[in-house]
Protein backbone atom coordinates (compact mmCIF):
# COMPACT_ATOMS: atom_id res chain seq x y z
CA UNK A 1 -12.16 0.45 2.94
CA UNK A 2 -11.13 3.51 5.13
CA UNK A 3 -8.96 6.89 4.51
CA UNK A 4 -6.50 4.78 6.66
CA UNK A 5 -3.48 2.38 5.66
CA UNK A 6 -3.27 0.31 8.85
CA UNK A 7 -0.05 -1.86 9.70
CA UNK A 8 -1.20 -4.53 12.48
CA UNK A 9 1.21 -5.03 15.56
CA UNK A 10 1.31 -8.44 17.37
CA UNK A 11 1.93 -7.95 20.98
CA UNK A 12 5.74 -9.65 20.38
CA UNK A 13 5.86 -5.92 18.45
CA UNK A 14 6.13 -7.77 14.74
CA UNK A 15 4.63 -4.92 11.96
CA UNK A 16 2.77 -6.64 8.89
CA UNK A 17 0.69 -5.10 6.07
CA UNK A 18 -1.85 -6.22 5.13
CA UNK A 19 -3.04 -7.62 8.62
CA UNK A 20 -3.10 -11.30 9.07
CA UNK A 21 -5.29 -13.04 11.71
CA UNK A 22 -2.02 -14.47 13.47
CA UNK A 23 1.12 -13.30 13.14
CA UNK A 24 3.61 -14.39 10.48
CA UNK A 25 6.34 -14.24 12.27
CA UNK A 26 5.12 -15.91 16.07
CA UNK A 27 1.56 -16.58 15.63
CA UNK A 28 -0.04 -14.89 17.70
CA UNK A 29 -3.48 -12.48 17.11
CA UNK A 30 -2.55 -9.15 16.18
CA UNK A 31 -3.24 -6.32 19.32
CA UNK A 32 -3.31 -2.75 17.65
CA UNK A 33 -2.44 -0.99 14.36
CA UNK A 34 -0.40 1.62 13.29
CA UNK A 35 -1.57 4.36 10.47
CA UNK A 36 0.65 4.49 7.51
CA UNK A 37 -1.36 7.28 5.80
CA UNK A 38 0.63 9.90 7.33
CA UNK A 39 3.82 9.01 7.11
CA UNK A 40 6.87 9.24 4.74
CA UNK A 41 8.47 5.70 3.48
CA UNK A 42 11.23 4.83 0.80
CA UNK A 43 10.98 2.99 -2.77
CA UNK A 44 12.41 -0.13 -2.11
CA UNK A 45 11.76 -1.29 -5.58
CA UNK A 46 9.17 -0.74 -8.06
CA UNK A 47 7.89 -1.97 -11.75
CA UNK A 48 5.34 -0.51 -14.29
CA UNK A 49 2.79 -3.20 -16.08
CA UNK A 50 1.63 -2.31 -19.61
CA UNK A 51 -0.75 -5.23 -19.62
CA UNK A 52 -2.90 -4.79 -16.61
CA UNK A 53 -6.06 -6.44 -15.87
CA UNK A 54 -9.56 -5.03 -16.94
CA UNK A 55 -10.07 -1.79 -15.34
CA UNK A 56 -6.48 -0.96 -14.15
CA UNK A 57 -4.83 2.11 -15.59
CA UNK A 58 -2.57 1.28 -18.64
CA UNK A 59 0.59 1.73 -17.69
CA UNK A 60 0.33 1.07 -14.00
CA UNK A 61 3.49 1.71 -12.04
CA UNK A 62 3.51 -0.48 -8.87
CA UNK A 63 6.13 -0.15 -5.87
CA UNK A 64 7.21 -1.69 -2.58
CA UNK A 65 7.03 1.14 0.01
CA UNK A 66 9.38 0.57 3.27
CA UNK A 67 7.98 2.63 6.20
CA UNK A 68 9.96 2.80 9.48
CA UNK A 69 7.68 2.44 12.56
CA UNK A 70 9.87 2.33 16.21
CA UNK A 71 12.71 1.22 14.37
CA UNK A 72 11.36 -2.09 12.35
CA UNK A 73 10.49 -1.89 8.72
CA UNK A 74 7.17 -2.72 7.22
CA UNK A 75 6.69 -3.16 3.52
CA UNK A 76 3.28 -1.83 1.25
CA UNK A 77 3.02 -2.76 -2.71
CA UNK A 78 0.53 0.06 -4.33
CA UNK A 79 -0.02 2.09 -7.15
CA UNK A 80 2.08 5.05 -7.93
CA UNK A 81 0.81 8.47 -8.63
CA UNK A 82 3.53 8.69 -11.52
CA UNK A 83 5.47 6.70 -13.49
CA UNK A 84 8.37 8.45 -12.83
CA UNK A 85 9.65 6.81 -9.83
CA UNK A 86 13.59 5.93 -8.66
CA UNK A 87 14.73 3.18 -6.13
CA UNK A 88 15.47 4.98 -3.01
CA UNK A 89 12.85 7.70 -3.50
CA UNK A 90 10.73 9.23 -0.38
CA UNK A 91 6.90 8.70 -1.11
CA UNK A 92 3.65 9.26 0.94
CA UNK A 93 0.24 7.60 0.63
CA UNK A 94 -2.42 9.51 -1.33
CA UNK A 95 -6.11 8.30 -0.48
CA UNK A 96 -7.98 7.63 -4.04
CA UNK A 97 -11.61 6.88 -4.13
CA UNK A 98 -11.29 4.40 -7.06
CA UNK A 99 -7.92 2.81 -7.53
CA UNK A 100 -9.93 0.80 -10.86
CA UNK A 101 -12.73 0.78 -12.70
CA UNK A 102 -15.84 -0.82 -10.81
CA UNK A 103 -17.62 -1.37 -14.06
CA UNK A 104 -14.93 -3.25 -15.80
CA UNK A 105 -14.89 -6.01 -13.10
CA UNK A 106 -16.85 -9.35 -13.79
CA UNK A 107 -17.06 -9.62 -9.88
CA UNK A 108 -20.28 -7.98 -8.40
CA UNK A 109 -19.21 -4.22 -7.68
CA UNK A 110 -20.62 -4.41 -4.09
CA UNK A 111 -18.64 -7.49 -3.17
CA UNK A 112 -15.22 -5.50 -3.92
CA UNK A 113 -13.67 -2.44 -2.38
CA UNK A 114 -12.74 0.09 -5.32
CA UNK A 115 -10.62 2.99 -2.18
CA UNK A 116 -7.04 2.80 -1.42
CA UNK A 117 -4.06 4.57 -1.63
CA UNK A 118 -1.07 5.35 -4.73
CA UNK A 119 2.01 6.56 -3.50
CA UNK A 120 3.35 10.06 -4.62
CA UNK A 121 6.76 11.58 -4.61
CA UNK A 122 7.68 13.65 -1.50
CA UNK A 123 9.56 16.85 -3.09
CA UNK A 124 12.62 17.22 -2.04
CA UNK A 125 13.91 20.61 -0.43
């Protein structure tokens, strides 16, 4: 994986994350991306697991991100960087070199990615 969170754009304009090799919504191959990693997007929802799978932090606080991109809405589901997170909340991707444990895994640890991004609280102010 990259430092980048990539939404793919069909040429019809339709936004999806994670990238698809046609697009959901027409069907048509996806033309460009747009970089998520700098931006600002809202809580839309979110949910903290206290039995998480080998190698996932215990708890792990998930949420659905919205991001506005020329004015359509695409949604993210990641890790946050706290577990105190409210519905309507402004967040922004933080890169994170392991988002698991690579050794806990009972996949081989070069077959899997281990990057990616949690999403942290934007202070207000």
């Amino acid at each position: 994986m990259s430092e980048t969170l990539l939404a793919h754009r069909c040429p019809n304009g339709h936004l999806h994350y994670p990238g698809h090799r046609v697009c959901p919504d027409c069907g048509v191959s996806p033309t460009g991306t747009v970089d998520l990693s700098n931006r600002e997007g809202t809580v839309r929802t979110w949910t903290t697991n206290t039995a998480t799978p080998p190698g996932v932090r215990e708890p792990n606080t998930l949420a659905i991100v919205a991001f506005e991109v020329d004015g359509q809405t695409v949604q993210v589901v990641g890790q946050t960087t706290t577990d105190d997170v409210e519905t309507g909340q402004r967040v922004r991707p933080v890169y994170v070199e392991r988002l698991r444990d690579p050794e806990a895994g009972i996949r081989h640890r070069e077959s899997q990615d281990w990057d990616g991004y949690r999403f942290e609280p934007v202070e207000s102010g």
